[in-house]
Protein backbone atom coordinates (compact mmCIF):
# COMPACT_ATOMS: atom_id res chain seq x y z
CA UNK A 1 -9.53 -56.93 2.90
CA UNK A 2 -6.40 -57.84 1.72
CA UNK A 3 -2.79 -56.35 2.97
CA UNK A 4 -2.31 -54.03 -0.20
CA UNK A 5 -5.55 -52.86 0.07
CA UNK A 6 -5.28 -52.05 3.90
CA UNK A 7 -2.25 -50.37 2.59
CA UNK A 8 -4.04 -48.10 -0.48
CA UNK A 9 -6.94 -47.11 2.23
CA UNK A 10 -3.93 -45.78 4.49
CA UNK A 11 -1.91 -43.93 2.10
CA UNK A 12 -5.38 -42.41 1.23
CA UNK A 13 -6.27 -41.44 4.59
CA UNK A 14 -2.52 -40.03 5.32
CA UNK A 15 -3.26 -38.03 2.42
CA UNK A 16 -6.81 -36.59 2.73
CA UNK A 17 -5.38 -35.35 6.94
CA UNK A 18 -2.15 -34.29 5.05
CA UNK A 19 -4.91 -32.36 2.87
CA UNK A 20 -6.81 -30.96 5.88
CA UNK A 21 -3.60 -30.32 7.96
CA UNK A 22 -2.48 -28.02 5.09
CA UNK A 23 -6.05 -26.46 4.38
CA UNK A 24 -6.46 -25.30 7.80
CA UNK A 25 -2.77 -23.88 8.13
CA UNK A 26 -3.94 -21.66 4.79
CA UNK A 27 -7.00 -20.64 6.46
CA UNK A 28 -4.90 -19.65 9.86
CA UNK A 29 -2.47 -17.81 7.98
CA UNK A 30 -5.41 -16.00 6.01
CA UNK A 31 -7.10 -14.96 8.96
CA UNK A 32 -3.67 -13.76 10.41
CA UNK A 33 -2.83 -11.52 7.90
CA UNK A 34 -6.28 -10.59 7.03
CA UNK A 35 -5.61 -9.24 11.01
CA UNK A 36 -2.65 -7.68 10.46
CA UNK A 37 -4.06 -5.70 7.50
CA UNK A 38 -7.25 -4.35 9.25
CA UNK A 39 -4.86 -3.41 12.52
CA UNK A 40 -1.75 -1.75 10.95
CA UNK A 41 -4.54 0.04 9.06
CA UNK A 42 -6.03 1.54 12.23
CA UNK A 43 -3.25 2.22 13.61
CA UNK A 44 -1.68 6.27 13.64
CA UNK A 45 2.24 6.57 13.68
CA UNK A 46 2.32 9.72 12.81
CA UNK A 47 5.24 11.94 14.26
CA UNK A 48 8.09 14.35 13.03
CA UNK A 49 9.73 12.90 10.31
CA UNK A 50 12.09 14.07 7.01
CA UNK A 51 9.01 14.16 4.93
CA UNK A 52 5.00 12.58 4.10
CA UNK A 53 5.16 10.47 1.44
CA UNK A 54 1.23 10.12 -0.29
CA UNK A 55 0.75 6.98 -2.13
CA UNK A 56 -0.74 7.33 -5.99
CA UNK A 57 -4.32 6.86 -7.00
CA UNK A 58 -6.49 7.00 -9.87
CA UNK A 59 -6.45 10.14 -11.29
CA UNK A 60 -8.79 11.45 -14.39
CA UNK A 61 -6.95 13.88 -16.21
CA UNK A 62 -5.67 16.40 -13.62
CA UNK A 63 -8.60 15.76 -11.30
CA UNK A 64 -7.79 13.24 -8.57
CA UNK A 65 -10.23 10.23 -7.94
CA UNK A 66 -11.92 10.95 -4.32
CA UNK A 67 -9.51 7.95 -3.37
CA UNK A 68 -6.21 10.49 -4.12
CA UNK A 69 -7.85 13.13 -3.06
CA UNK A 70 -8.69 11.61 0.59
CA UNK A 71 -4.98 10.80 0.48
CA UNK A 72 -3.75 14.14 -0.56
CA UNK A 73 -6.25 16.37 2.17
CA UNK A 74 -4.88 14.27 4.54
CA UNK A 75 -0.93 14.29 3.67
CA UNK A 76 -1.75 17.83 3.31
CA UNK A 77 -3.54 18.75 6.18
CA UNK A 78 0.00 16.65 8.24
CA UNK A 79 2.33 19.25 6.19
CA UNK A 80 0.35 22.08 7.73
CA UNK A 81 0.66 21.33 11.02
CA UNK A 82 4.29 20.54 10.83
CA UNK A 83 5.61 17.03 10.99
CA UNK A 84 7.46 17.05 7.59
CA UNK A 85 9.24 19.80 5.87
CA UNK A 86 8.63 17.67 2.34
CA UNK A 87 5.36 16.11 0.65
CA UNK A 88 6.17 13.67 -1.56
CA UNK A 89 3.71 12.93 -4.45
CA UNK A 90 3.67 9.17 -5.84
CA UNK A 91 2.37 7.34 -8.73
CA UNK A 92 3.05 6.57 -12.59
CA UNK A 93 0.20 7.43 -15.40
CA UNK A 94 -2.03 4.30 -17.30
CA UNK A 95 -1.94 3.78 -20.66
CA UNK A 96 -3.48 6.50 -22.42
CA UNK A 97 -3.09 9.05 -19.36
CA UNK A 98 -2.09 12.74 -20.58
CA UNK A 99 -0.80 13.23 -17.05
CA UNK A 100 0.97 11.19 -14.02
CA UNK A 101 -0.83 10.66 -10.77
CA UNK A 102 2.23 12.75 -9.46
CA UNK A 103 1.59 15.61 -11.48
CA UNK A 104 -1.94 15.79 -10.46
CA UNK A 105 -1.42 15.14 -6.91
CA UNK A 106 1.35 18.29 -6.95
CA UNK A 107 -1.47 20.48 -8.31
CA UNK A 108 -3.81 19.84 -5.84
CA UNK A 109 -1.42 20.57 -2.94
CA UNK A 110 -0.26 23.66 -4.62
CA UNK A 111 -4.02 24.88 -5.12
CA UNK A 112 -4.15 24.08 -1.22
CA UNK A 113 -1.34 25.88 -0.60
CA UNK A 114 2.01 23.51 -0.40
CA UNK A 115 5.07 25.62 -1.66
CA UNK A 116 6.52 24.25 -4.64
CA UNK A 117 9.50 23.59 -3.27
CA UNK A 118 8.38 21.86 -0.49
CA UNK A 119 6.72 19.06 -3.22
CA UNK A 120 8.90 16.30 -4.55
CA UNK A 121 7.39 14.00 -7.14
CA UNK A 122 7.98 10.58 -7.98
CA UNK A 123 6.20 9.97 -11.38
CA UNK A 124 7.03 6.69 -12.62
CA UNK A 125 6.13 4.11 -10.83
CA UNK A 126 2.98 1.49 -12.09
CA UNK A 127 3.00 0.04 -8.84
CA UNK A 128 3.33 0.58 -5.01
CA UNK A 129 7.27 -1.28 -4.85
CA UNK A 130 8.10 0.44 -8.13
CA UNK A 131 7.04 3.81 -6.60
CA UNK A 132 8.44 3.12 -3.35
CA UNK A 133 12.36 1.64 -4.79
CA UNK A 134 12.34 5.63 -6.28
CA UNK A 135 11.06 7.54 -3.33
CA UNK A 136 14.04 5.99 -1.47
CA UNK A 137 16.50 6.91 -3.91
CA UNK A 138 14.58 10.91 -4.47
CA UNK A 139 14.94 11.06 0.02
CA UNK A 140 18.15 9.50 0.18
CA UNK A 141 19.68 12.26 -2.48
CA UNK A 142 18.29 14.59 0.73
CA UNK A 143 20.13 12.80 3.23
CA UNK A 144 16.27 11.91 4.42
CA UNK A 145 15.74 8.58 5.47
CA UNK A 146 12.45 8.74 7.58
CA UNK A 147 8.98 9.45 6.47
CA UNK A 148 5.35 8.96 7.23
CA UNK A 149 3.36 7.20 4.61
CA UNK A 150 0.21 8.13 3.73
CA UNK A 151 -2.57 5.83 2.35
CA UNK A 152 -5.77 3.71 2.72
CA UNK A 153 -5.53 1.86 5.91
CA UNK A 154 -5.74 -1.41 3.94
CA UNK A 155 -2.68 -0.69 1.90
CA UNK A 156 -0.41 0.27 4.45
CA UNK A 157 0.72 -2.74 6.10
CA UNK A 158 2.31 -3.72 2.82
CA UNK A 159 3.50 -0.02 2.16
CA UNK A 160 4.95 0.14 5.15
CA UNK A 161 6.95 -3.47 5.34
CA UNK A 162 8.13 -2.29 1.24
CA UNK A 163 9.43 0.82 2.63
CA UNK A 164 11.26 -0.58 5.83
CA UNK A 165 12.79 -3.16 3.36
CA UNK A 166 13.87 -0.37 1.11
CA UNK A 167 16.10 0.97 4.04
CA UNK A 168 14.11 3.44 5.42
CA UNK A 169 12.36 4.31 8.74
CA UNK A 170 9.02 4.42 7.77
CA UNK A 171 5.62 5.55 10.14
CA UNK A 172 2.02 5.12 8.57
CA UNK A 173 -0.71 7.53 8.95
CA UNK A 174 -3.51 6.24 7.02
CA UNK A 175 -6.77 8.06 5.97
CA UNK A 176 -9.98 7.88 7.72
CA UNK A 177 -12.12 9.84 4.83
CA UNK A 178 -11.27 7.26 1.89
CA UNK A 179 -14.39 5.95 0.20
CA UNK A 180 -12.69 2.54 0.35
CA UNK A 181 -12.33 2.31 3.85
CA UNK A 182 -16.41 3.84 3.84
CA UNK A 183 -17.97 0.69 1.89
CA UNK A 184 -17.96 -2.34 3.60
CA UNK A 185 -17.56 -4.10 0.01
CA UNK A 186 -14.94 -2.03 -0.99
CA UNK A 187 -12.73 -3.36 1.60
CA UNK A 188 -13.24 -6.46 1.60
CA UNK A 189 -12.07 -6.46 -1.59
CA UNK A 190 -9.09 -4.10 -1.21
CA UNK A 191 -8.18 -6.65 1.66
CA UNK A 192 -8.47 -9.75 -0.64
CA UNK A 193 -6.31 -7.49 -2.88
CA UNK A 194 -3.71 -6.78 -0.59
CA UNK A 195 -3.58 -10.35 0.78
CA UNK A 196 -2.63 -11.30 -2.76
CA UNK A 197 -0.44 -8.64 -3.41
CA UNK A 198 1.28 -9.62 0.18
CA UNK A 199 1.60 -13.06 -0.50
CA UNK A 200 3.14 -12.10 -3.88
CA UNK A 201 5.83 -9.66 -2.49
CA UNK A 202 6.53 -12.26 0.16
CA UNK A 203 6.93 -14.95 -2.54
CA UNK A 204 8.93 -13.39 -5.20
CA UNK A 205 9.64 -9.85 -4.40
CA UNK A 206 7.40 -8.70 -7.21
CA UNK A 207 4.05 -6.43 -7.34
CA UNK A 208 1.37 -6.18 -8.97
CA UNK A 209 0.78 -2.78 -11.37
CA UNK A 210 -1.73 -1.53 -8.72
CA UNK A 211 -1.40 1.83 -8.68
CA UNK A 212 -5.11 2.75 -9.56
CA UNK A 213 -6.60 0.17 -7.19
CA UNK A 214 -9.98 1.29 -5.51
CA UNK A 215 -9.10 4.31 -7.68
């Protein structure tokens, strides 16, 4: 063999443990926040805080999707026994909606019994930073600048690390009666969702309009 061809067949070889070197860091760092996902999601903050903040779902017409509505009984059923003197109600409508996910979401706590005035609504956000950026502003026009989340326990690690970067203290408190969180499938795919949507936020501060995910 001659020299330049000893030298192709190393530059090749470099390259393909370059290659492997960076396809097993990807894997690693898959695995790691695949981890982080499934753990912040099982995790319970919850604790005495300015207000529960319920992340948007699908909605169909004024009737939440059993996603929302596992949300809502479960931001609800926190208001009740006292940790938060506000609910806050999330979540934009889709093309063609006659209502927000908002709206719907502050009927079904007031048909379960939330005052009125204890509700605030953020209605026009298309995704889970967009929501989030105007929940800060709507608490911070309270003086409030602590509040449990409320979601699926796949969403909140990136719920919770958009909130924190938005300035405020920020607890999760995810459902346990979500039909996401029920199907094995489901979450697998809400993970692979969120791992995108993480990587995204992480990359260029941007999100994807998710707010009717596993909707």
């Amino acid at each position: 063999m001659t020299r330049e061809a000893e030298r192709r067949v190393s530059r090749r070889r470099d390259v393909a443990a370059l290659g492997a070197v960076v396809a097993i860091g990807a894997i690693l760092l898959v695995l790691f926040a695949t981890y982080r996902i499934w753990e912040q999601g099982a995790r319970d903050e919850v604790r005495p805080a300015g207000a529960i903040v319920v992340l948007g779902a699908a909605q169909y017409d004024g009737r939440p999707s059993p996603v929302l509505a596992a949300r809502l009984d479960h931001a609800i059923e926190l208001y009740e026994e006292g940790y938060a003197p506000l609910l806050v109600v999330t979540g934009g409508k889709q093309s063609g909606d006659r209502l927000t996910e908002a709206e719907t979401a502050r009927e079904y706590a007031l048909a379960r019994g939330v005052p009125d005035d204890a509700i605030l609504m953020e209605g026009g956000g298309r995704s889970t930073q967009q929501s989030l950026a105007s929940v800060t502003a709507l608490l911070a026009a309270r003086g409030v600048d602590d509040a449990v989340f409320v979601s699926d326990p796949t969403h909140m690690l990136r719920v919770l690390r958009i909130a924190r970067d938005s300035g405020l203290t920020a607890w999760g408190s995810p459902t346990r009666t979500s039909p996401i969180d029920a199907d094995l499938a489901r979450r697998i795919d809400a993970t692979t969702h969120e791992l995108g949507a993480l990587a995204l936020y992480f990359i260029a501060r941007d999100a994807w309009p998710d707010s009717t995910v596993g909707g």
